[in-house]
C-alpha atoms as a PDB file:
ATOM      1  CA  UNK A   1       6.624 -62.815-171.053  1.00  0.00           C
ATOM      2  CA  UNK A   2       8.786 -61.116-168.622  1.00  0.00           C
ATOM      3  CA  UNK A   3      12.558 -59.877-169.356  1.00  0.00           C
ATOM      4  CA  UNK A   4      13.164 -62.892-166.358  1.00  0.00           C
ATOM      5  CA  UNK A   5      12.410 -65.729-168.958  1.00  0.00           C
ATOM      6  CA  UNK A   6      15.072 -67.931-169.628  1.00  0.00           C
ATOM      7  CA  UNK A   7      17.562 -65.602-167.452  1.00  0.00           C
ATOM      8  CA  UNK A   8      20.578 -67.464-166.288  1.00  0.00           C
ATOM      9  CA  UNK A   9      22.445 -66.858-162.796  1.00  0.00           C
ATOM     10  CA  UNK A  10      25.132 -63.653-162.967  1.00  0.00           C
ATOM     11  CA  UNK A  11      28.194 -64.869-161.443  1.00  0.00           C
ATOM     12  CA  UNK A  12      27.498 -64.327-157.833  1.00  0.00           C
ATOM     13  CA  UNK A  13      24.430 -66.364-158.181  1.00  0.00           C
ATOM     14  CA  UNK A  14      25.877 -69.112-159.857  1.00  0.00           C
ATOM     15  CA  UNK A  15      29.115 -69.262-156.239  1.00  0.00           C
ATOM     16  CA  UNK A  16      26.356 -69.057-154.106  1.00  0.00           C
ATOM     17  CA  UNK A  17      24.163 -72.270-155.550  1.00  0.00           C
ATOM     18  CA  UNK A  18      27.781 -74.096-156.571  1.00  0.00           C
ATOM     19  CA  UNK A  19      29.729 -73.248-153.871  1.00  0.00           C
ATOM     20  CA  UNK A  20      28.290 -72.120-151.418  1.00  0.00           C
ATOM     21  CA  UNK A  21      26.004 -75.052-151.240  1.00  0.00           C
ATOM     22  CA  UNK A  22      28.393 -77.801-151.597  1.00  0.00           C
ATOM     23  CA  UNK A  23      30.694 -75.944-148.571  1.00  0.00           C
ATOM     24  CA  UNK A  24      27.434 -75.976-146.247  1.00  0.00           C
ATOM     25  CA  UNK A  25      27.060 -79.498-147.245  1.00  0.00           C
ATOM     26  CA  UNK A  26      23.678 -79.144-149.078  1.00  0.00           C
ATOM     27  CA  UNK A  27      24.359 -80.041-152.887  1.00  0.00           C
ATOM     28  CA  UNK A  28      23.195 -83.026-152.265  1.00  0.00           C
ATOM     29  CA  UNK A  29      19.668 -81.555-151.425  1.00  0.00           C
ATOM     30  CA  UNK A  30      19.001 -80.147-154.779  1.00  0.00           C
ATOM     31  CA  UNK A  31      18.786 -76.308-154.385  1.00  0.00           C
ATOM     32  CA  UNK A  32      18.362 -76.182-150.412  1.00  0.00           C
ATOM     33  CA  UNK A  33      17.251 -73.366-148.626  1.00  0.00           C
ATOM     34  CA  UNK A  34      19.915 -70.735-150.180  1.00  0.00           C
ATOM     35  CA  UNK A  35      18.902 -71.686-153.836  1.00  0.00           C
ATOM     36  CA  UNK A  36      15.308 -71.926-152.618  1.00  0.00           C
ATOM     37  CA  UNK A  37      15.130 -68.398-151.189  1.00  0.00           C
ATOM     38  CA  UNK A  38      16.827 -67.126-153.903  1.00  0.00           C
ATOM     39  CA  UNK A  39      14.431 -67.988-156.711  1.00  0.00           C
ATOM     40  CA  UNK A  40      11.445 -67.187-154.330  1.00  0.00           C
ATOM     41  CA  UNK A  41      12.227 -63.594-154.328  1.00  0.00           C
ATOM     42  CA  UNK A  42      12.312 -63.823-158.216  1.00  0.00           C
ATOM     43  CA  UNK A  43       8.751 -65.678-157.854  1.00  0.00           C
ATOM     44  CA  UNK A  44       8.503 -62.487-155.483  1.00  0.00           C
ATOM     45  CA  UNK A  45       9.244 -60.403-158.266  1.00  0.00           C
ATOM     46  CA  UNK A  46       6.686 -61.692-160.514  1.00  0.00           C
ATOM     47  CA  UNK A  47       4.007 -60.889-158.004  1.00  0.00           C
ATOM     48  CA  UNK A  48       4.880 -57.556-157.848  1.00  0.00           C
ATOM     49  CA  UNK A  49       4.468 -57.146-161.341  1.00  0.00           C
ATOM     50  CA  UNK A  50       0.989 -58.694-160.701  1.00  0.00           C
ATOM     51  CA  UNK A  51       0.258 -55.576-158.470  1.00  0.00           C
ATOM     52  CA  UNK A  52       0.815 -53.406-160.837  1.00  0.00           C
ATOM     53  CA  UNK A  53      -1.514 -54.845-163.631  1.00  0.00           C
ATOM     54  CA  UNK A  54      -3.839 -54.805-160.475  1.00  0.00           C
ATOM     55  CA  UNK A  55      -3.876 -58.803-160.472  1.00  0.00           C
ATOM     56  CA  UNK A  56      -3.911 -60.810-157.456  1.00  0.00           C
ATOM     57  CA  UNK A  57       0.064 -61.066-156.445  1.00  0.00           C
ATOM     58  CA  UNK A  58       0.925 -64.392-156.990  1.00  0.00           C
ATOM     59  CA  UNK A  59       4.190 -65.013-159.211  1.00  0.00           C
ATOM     60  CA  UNK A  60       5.716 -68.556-160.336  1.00  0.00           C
ATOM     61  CA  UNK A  61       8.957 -69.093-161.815  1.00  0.00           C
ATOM     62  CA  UNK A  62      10.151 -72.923-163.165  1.00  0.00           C
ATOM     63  CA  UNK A  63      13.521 -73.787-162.911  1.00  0.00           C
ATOM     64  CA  UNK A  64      15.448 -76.248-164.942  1.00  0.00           C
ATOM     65  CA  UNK A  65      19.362 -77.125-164.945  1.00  0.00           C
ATOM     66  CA  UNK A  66      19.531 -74.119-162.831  1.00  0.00           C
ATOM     67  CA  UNK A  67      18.621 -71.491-165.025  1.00  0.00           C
ATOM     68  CA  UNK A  68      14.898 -69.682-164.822  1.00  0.00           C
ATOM     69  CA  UNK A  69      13.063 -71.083-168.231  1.00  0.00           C
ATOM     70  CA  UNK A  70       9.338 -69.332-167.353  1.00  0.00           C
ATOM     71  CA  UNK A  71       7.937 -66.846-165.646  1.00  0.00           C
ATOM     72  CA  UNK A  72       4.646 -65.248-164.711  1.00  0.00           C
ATOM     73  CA  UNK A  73       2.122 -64.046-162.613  1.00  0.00           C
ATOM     74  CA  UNK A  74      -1.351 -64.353-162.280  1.00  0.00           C
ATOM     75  CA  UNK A  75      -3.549 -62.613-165.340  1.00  0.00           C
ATOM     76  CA  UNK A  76      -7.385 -63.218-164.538  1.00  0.00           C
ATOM     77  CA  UNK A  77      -8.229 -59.653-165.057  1.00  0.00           C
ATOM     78  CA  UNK A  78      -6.397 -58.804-168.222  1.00  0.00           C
ATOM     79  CA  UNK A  79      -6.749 -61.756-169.773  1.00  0.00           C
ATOM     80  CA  UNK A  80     -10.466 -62.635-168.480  1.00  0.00           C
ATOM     81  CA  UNK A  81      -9.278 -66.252-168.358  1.00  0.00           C
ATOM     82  CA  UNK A  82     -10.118 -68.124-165.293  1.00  0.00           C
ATOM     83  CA  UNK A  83      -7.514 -70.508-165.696  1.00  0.00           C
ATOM     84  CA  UNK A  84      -4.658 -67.691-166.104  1.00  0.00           C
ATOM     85  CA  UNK A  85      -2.886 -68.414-163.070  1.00  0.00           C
ATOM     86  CA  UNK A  86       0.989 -67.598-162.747  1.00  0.00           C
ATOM     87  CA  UNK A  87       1.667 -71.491-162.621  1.00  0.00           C
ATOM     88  CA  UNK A  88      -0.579 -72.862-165.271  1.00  0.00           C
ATOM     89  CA  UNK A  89       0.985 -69.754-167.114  1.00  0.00           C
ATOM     90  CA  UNK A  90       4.722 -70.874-165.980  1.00  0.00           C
ATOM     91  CA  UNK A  91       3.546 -74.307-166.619  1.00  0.00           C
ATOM     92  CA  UNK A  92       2.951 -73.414-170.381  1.00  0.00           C
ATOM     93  CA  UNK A  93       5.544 -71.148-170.856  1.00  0.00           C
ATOM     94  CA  UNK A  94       8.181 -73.981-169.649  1.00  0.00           C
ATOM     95  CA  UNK A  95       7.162 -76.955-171.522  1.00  0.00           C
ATOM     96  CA  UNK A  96       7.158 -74.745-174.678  1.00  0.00           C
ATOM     97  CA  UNK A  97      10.736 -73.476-173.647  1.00  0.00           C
ATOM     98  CA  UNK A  98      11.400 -77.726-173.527  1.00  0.00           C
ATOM     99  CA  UNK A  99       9.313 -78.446-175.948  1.00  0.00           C
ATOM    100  CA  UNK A 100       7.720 -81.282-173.784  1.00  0.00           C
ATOM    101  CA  UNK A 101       4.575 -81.619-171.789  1.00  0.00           C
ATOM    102  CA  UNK A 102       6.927 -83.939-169.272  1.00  0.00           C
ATOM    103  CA  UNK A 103       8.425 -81.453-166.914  1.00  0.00           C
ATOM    104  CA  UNK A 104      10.702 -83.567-165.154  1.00  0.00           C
ATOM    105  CA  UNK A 105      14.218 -82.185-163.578  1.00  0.00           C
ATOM    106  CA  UNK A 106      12.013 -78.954-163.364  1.00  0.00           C
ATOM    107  CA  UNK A 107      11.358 -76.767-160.107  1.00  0.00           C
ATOM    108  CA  UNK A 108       8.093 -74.931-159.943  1.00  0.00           C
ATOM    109  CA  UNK A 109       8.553 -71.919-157.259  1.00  0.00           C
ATOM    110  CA  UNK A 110       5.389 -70.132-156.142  1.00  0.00           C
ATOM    111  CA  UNK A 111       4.395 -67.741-153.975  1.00  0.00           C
ATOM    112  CA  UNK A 112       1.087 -68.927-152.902  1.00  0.00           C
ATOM    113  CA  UNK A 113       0.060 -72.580-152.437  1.00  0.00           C
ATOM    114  CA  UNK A 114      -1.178 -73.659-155.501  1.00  0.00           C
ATOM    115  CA  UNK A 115      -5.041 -74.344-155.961  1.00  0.00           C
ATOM    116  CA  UNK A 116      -6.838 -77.684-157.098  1.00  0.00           C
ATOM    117  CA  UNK A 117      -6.671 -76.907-160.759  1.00  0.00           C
ATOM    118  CA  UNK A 118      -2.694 -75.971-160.831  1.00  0.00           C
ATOM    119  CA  UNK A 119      -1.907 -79.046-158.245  1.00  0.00           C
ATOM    120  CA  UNK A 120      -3.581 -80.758-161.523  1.00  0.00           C
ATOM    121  CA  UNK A 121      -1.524 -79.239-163.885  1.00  0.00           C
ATOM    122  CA  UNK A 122       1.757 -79.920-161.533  1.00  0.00           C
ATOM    123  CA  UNK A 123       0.879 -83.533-161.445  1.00  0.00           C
ATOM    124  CA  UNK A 124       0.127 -83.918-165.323  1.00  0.00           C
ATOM    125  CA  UNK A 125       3.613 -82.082-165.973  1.00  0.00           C
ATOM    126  CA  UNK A 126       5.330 -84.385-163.718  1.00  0.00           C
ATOM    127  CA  UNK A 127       7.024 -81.673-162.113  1.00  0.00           C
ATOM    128  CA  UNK A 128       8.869 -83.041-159.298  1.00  0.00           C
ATOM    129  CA  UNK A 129       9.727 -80.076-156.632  1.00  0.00           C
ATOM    130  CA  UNK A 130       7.367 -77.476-155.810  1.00  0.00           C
ATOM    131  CA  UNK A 131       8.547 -74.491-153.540  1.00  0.00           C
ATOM    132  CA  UNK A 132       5.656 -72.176-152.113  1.00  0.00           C
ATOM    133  CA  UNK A 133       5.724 -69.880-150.270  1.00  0.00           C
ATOM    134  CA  UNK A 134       2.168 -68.705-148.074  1.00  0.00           C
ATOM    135  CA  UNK A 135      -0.125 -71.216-147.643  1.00  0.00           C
ATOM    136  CA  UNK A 136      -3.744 -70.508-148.536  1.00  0.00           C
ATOM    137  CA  UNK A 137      -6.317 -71.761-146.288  1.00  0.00           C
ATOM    138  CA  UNK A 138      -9.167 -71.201-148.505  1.00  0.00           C
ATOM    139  CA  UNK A 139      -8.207 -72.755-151.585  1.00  0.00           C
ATOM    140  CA  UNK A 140      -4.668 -74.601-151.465  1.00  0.00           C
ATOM    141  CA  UNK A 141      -4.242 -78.327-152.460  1.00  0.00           C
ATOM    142  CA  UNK A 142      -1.301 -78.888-151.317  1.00  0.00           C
ATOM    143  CA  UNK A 143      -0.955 -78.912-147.658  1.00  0.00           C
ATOM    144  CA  UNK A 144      -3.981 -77.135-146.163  1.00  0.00           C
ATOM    145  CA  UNK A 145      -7.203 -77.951-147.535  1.00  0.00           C
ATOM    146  CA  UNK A 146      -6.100 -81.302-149.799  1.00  0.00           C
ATOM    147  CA  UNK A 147      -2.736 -83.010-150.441  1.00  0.00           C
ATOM    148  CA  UNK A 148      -3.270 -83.543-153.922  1.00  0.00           C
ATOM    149  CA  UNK A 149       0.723 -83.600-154.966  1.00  0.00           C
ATOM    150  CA  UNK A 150       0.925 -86.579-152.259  1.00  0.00           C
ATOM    151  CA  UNK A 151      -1.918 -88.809-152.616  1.00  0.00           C
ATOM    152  CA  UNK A 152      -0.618 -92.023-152.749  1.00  0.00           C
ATOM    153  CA  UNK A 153      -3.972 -92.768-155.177  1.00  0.00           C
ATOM    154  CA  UNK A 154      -2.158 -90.897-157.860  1.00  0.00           C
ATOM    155  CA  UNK A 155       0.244 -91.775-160.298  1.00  0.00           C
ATOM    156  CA  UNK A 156       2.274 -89.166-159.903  1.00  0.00           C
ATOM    157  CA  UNK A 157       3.715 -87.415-156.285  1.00  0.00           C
ATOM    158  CA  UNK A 158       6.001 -84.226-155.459  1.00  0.00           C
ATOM    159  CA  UNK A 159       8.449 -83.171-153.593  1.00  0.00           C
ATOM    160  CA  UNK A 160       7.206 -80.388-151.611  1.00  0.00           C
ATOM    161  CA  UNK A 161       9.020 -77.210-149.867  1.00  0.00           C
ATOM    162  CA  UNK A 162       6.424 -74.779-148.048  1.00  0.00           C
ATOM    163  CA  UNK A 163       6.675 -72.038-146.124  1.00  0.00           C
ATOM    164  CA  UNK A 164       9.717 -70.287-147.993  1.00  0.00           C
ATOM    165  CA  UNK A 165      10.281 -66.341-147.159  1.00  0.00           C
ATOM    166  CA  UNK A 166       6.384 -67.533-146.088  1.00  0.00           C
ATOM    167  CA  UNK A 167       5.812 -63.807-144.432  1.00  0.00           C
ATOM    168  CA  UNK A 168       6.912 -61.789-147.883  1.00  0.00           C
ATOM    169  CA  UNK A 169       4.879 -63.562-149.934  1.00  0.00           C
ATOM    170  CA  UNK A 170       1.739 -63.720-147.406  1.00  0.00           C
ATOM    171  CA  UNK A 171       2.288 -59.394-147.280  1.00  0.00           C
ATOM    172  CA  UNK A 172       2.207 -58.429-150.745  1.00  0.00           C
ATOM    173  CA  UNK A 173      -1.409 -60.430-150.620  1.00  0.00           C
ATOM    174  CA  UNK A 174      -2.394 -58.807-147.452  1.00  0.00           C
ATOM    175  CA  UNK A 175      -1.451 -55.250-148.520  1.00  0.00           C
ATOM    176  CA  UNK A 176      -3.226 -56.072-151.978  1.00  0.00           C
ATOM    177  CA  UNK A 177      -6.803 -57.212-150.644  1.00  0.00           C
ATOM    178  CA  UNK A 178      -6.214 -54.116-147.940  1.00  0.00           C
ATOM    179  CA  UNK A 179      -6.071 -51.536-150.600  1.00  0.00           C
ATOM    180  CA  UNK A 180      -8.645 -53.074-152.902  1.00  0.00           C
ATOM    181  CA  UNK A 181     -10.983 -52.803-149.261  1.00  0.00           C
ATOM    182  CA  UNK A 182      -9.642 -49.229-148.925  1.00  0.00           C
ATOM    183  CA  UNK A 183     -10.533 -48.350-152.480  1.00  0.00           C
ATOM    184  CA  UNK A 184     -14.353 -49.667-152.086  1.00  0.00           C
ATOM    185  CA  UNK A 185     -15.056 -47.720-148.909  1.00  0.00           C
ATOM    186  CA  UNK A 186     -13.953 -44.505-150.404  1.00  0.00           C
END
């Protein structure tokens, strides 16, 4: 578990989501756009600690009562788990921190649109919010290949929040698969 786990907002974190939201009129959207680019870059953060257990950079982060209670990033690789992806992992690592499999009042933040299996696991946690950021047209179940987390057949829907600091979180993937190329053709 990262040193992020359970870290709480230093004080100019904490004016910017309580007062600087509620003078731009947005408490009453939740975290709105400030709050939601400020815990993508910690998502952000995550996935660069991905890169450098050369894992695919995609970092999660769950929020509750405004305070970070899991982080992670994917761990494939290291953990030769094919479900070890950074939100199953944050998934996990936040309902033990609750000690409930309900999620609710939670915020999952992500840096890539999650897959089939962790739209799943969103929807059995009954997270509400999800914030990604880069949309992935090859595998992602939330906007671009299904809308799993807003088919009205299921029991459960989310609120959903793409596209956040979208171009960061798409780079650190491009730059990734580049130098894994670069590395075979040597």
């Amino acid at each position: 578990m990262s040193e992020l786990n359970s870290m709480e907002f230093d004080d100019a974190d904490s004016w910017m989501l309580e007062e600087g939201l509620e003078s731009l009129g947005l408490e009453s959207l939740g975290l709105g756009a400030l709050g939601d680019e400020h815990f993508m870059r910690r998502a952000l953060q995550q996935a660069e600690l991905a890169v450098q257990q050369d894992e695919v950079p995609v970092g999660a982060i769950v929020v509750h009562a405004n305070k970070i209670i899991a982080t992670a990033f994917n761990q494939r690789e290291q953990l030769a788990d094919p479900t070890a992806h950074a939100e199953m992992i944050a998934i996990t690592q936040a309902a033990s921190h609750l000690n409930s499999w309900r999620l609710i009042d939670c915020t999952l933040f992500v840096t890539l649109e999650p897959c089939p299996m962790c739209a799943g696991a969103i929807l059995q946690s009954r997270i509400p919010r999800v914030v990604y950021g880069a949309l992935d047209p090859k595998a992602g179940a939330v906007v671009s290949l299904y809308q799993l987390l807003n088919d009205p057949r299921l029991n459960h829907r989310c609120e959903v929040v793409g596209g956040v600091l979208a171009s960061d979180c798409g780079q650190i993937l491009t730059d990734f698969f580049e130098h894994k190329r670069k590395l075979r053709k040597k």
